[in-house]
PDB file of N, CA and C in Angstrom:
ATOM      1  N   UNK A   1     135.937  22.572 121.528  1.00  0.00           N
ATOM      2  CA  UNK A   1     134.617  23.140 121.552  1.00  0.00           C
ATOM      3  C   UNK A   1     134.608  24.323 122.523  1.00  0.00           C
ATOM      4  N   UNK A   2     134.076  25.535 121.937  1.00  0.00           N
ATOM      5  CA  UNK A   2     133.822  26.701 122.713  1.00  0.00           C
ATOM      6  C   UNK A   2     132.864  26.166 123.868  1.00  0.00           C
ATOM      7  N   UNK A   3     132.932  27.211 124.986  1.00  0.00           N
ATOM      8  CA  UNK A   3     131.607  27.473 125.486  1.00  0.00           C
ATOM      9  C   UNK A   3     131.211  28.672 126.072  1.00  0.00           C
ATOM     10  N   UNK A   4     130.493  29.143 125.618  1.00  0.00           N
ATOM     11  CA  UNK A   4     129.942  30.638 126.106  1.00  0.00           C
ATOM     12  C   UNK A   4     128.623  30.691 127.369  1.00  0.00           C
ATOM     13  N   UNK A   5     128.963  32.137 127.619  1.00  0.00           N
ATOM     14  CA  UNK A   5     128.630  32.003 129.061  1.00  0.00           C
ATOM     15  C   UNK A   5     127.029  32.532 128.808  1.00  0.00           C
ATOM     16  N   UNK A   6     125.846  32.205 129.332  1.00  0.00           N
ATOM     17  CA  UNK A   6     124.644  32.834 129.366  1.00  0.00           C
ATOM     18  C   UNK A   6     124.479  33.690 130.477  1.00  0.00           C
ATOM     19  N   UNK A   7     124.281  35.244 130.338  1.00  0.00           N
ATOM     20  CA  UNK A   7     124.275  35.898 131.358  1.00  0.00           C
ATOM     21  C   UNK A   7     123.274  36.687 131.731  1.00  0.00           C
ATOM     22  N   UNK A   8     122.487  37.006 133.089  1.00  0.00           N
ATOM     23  CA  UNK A   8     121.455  38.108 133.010  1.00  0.00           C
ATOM     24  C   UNK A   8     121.811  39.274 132.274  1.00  0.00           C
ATOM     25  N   UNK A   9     121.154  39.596 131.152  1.00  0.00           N
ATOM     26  CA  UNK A   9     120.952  40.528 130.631  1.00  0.00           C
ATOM     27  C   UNK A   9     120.455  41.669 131.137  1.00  0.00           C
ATOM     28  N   UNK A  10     121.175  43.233 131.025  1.00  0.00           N
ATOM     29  CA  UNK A  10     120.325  44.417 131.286  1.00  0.00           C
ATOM     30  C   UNK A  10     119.357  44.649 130.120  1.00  0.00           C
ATOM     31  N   UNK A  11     118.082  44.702 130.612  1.00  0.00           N
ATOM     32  CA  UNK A  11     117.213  44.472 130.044  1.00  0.00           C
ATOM     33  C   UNK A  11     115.982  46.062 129.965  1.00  0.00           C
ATOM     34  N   UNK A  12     116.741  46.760 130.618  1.00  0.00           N
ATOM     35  CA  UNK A  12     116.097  48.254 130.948  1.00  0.00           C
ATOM     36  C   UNK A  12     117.355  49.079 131.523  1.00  0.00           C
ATOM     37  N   UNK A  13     117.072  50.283 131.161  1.00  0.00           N
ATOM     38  CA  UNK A  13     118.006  51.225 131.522  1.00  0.00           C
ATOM     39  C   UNK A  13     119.017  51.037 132.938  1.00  0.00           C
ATOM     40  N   UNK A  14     117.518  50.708 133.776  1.00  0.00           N
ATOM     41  CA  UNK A  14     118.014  50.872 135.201  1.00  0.00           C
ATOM     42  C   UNK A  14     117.647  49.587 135.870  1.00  0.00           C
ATOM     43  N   UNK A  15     117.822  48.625 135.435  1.00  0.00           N
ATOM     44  CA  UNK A  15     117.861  47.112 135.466  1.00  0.00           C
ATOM     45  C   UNK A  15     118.799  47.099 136.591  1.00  0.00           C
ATOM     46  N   UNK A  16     118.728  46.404 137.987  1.00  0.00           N
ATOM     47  CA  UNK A  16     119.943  45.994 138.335  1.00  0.00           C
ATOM     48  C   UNK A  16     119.725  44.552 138.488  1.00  0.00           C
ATOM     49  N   UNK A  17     118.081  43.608 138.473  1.00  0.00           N
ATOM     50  CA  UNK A  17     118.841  42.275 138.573  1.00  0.00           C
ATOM     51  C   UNK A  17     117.199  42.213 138.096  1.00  0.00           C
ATOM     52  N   UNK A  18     117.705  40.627 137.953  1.00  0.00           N
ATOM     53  CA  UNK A  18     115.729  40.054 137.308  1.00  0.00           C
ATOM     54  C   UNK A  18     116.084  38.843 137.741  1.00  0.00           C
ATOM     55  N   UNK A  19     114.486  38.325 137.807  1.00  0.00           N
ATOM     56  CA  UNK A  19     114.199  37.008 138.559  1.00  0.00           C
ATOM     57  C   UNK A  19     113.465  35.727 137.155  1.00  0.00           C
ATOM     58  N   UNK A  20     114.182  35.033 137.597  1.00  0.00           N
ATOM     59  CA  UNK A  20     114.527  33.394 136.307  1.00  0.00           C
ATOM     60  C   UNK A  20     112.607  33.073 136.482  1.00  0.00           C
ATOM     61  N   UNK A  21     111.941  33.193 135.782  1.00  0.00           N
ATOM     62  CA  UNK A  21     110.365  32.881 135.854  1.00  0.00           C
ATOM     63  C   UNK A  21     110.392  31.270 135.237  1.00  0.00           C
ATOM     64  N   UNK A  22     111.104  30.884 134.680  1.00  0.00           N
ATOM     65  CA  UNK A  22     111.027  29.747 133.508  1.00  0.00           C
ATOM     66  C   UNK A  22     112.176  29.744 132.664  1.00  0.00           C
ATOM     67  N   UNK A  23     112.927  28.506 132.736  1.00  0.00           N
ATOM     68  CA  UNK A  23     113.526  27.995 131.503  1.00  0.00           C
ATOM     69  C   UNK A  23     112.620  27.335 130.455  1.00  0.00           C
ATOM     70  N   UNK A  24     113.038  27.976 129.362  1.00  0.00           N
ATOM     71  CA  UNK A  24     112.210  27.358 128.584  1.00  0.00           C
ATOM     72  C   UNK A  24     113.147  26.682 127.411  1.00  0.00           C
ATOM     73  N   UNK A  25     114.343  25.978 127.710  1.00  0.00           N
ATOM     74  CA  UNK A  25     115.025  24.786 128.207  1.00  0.00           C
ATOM     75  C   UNK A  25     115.937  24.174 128.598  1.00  0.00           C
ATOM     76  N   UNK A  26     116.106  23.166 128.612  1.00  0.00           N
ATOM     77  CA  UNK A  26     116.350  22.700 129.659  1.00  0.00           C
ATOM     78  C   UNK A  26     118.357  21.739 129.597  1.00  0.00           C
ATOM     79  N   UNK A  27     118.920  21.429 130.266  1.00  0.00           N
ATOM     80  CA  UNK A  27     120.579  20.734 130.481  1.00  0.00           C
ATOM     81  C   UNK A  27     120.417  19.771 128.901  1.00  0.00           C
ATOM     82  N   UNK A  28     121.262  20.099 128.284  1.00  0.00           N
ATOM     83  CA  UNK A  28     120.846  18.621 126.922  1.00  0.00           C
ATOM     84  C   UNK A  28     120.259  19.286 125.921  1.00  0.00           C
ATOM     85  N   UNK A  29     119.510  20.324 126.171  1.00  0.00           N
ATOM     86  CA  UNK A  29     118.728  20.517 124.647  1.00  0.00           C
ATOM     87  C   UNK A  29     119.644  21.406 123.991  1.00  0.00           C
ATOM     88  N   UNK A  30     119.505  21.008 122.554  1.00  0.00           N
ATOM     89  CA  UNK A  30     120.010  21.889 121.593  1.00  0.00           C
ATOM     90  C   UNK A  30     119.604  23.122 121.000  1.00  0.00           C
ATOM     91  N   UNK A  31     120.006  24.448 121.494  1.00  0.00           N
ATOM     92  CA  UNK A  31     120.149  25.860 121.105  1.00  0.00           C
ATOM     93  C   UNK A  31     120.036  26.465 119.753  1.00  0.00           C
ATOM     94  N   UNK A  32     119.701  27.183 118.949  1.00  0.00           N
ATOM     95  CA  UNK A  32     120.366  28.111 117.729  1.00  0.00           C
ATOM     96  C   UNK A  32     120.112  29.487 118.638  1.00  0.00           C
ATOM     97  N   UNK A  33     121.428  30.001 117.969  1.00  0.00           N
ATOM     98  CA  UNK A  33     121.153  31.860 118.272  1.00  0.00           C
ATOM     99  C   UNK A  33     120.285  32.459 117.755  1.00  0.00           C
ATOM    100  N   UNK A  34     120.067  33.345 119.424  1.00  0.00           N
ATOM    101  CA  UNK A  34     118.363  33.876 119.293  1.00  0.00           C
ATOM    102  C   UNK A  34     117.141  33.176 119.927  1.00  0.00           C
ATOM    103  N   UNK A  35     117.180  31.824 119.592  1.00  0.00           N
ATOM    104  CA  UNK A  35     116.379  31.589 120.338  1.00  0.00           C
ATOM    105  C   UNK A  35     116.485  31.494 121.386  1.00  0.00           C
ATOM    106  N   UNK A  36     115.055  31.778 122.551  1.00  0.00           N
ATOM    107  CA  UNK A  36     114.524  31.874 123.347  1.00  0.00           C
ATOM    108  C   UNK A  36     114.721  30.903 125.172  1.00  0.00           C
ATOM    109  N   UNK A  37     115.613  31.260 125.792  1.00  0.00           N
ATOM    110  CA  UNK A  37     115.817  30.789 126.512  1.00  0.00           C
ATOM    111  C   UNK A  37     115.442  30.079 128.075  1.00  0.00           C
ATOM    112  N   UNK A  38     115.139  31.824 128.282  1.00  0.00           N
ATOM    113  CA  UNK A  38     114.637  31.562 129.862  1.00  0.00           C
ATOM    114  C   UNK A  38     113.476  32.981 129.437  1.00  0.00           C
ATOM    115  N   UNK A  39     112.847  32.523 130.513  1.00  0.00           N
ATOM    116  CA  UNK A  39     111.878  34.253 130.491  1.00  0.00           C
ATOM    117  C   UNK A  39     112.226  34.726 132.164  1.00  0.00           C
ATOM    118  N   UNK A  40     112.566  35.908 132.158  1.00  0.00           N
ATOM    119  CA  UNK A  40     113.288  36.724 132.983  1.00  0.00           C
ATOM    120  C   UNK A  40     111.910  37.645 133.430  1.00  0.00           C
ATOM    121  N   UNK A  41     111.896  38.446 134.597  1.00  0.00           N
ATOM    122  CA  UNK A  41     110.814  38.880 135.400  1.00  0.00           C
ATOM    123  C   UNK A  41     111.354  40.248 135.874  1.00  0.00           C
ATOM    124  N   UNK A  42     111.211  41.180 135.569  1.00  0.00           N
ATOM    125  CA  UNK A  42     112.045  42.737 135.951  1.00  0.00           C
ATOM    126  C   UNK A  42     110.828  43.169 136.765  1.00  0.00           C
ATOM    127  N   UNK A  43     111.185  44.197 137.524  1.00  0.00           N
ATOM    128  CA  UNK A  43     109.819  45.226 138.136  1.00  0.00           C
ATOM    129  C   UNK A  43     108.925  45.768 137.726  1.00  0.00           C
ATOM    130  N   UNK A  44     109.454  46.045 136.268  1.00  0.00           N
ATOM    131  CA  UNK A  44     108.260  46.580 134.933  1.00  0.00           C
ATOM    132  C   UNK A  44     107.257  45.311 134.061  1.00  0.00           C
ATOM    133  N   UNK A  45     108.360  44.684 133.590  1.00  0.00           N
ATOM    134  CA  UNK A  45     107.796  43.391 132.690  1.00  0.00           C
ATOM    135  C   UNK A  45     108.734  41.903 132.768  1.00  0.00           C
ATOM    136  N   UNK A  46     107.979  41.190 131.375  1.00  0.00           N
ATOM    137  CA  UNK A  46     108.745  39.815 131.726  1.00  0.00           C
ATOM    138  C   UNK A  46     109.334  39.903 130.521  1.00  0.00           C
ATOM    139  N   UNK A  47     110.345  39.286 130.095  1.00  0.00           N
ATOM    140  CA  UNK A  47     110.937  39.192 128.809  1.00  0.00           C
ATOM    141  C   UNK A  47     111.447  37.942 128.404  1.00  0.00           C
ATOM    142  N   UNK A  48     111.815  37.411 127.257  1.00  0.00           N
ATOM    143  CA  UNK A  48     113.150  36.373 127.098  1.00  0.00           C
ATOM    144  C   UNK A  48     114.368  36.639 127.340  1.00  0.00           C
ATOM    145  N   UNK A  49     114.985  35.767 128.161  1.00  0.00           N
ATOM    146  CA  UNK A  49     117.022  35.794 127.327  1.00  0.00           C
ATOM    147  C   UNK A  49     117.189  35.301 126.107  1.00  0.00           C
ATOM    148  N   UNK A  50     117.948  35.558 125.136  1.00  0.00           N
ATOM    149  CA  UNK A  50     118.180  34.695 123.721  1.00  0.00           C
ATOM    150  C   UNK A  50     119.452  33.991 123.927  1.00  0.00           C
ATOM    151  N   UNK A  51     119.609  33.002 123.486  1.00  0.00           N
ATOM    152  CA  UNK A  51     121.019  32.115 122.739  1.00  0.00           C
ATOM    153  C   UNK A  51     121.840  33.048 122.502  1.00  0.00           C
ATOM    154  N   UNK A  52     123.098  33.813 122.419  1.00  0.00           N
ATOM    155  CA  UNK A  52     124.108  34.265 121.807  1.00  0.00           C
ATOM    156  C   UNK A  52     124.672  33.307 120.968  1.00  0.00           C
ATOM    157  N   UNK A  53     124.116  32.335 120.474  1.00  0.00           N
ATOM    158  CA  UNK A  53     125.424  30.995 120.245  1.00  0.00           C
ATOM    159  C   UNK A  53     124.436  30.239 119.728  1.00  0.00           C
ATOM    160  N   UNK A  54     124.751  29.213 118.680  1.00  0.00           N
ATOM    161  CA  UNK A  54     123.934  27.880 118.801  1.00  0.00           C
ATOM    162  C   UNK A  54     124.866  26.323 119.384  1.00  0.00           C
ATOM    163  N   UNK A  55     124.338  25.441 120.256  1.00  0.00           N
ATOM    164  CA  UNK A  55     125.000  24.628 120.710  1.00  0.00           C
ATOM    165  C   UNK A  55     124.203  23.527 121.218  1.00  0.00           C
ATOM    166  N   UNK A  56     124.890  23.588 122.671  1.00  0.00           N
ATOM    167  CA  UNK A  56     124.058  22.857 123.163  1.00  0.00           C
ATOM    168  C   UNK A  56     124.425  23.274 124.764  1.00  0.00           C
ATOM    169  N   UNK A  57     122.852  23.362 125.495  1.00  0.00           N
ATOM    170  CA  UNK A  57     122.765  24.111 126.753  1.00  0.00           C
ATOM    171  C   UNK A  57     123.274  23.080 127.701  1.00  0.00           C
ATOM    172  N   UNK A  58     124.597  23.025 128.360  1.00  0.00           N
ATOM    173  CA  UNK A  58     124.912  22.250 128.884  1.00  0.00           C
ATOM    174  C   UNK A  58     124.899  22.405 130.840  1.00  0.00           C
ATOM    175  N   UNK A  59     124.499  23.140 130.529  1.00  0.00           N
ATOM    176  CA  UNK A  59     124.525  23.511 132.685  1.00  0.00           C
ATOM    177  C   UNK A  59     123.893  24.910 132.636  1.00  0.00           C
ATOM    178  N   UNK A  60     123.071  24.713 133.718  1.00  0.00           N
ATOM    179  CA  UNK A  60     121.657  26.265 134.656  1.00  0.00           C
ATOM    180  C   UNK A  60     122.182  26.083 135.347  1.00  0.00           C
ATOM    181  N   UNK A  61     122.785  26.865 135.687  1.00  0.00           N
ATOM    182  CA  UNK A  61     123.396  27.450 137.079  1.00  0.00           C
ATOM    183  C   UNK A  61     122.292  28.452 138.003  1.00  0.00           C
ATOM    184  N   UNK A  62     121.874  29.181 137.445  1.00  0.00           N
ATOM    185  CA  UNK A  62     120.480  29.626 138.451  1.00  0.00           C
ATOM    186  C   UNK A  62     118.908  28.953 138.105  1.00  0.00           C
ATOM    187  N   UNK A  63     118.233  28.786 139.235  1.00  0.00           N
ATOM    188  CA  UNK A  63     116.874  28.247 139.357  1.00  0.00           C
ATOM    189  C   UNK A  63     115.857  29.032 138.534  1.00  0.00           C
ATOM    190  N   UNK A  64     114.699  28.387 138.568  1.00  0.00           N
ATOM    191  CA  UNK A  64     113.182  29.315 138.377  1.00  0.00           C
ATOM    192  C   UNK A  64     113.661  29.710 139.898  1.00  0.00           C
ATOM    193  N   UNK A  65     112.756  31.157 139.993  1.00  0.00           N
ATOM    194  CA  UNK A  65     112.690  31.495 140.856  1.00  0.00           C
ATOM    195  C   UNK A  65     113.898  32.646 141.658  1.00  0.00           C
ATOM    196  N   UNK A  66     114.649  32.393 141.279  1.00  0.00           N
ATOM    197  CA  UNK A  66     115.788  32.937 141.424  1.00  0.00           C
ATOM    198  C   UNK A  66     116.139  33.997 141.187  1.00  0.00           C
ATOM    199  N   UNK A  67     116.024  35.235 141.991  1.00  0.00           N
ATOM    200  CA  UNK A  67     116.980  36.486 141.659  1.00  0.00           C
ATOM    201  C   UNK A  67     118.287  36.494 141.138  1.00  0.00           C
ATOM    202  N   UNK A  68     118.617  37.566 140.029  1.00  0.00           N
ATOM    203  CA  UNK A  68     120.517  37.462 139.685  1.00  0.00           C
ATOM    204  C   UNK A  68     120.615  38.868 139.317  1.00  0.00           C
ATOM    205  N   UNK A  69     121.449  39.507 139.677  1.00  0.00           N
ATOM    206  CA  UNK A  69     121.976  40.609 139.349  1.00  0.00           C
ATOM    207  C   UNK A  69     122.195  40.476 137.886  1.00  0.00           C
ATOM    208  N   UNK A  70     122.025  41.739 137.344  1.00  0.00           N
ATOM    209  CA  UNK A  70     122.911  42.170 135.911  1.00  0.00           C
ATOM    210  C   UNK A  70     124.307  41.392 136.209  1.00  0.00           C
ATOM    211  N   UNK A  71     124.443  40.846 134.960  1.00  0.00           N
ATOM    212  CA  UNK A  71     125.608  40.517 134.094  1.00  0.00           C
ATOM    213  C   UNK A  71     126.049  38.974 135.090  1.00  0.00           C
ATOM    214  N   UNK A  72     125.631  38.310 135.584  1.00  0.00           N
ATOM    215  CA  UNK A  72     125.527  37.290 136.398  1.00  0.00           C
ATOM    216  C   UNK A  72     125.242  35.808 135.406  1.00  0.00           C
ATOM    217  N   UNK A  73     126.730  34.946 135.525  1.00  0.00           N
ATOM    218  CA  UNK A  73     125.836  33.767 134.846  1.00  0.00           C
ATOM    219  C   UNK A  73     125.273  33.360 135.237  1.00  0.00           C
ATOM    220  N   UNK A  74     124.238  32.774 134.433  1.00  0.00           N
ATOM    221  CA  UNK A  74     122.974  31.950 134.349  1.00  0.00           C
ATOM    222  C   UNK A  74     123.296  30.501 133.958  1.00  0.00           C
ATOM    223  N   UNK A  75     124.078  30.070 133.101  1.00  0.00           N
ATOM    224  CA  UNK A  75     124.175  28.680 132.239  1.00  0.00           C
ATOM    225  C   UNK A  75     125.078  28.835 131.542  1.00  0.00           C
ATOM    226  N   UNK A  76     125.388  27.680 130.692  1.00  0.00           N
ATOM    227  CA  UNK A  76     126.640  27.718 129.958  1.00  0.00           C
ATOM    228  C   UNK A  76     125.802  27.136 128.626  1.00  0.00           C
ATOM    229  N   UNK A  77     126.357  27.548 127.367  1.00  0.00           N
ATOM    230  CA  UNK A  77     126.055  26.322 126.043  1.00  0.00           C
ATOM    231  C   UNK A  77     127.418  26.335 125.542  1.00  0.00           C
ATOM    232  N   UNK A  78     127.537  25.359 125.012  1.00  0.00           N
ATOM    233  CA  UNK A  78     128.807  24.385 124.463  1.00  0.00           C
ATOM    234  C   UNK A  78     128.214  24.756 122.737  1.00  0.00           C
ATOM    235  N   UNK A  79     129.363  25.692 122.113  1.00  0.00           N
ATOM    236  CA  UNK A  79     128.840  26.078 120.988  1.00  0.00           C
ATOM    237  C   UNK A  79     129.559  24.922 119.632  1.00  0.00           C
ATOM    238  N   UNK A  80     128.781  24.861 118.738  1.00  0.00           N
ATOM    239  CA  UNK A  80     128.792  23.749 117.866  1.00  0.00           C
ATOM    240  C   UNK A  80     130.047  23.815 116.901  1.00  0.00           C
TER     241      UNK A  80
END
């Protein structure tokens, strides 16, 4: 079984890091690509991360709350 890495996304030109507002879910739940992950918090706006993968989200490595630089993992999913 693969597992791919979930990473802060650059999400604006000049993005250098965004802050984790909400997983929206959670160690255990099952993924499809695309959907909707965490909602991320930039200086401009808030956005989603998406799934690259469908699986299953097996470890958050960063908090709500939490600052992360661009390109920084976030979580792992264990792809199907």
């Amino acid at each position: 079984m693969a597992t791919t890495d979930v990473i802060m996304p650059q999400l604006g030109f000049d993005m250098e890091e965004g802050t984790i507002q909400r997983w929206l879910k959670q160690e255990g739940d099952h993924v499809e690509r695309g959907e909707a992950l965490a909602e991320v918090e930039t200086e401009k706006v808030t956005l989603q991360v998406e799934s690259y993968s469908t699986g299953t989200l097996t470890k958050i490595i960063k908090g709500e709350g939490e600052t992360v630089p661009v390109g920084e993992k976030i979580g792992e999913i264990d792809e199907e």
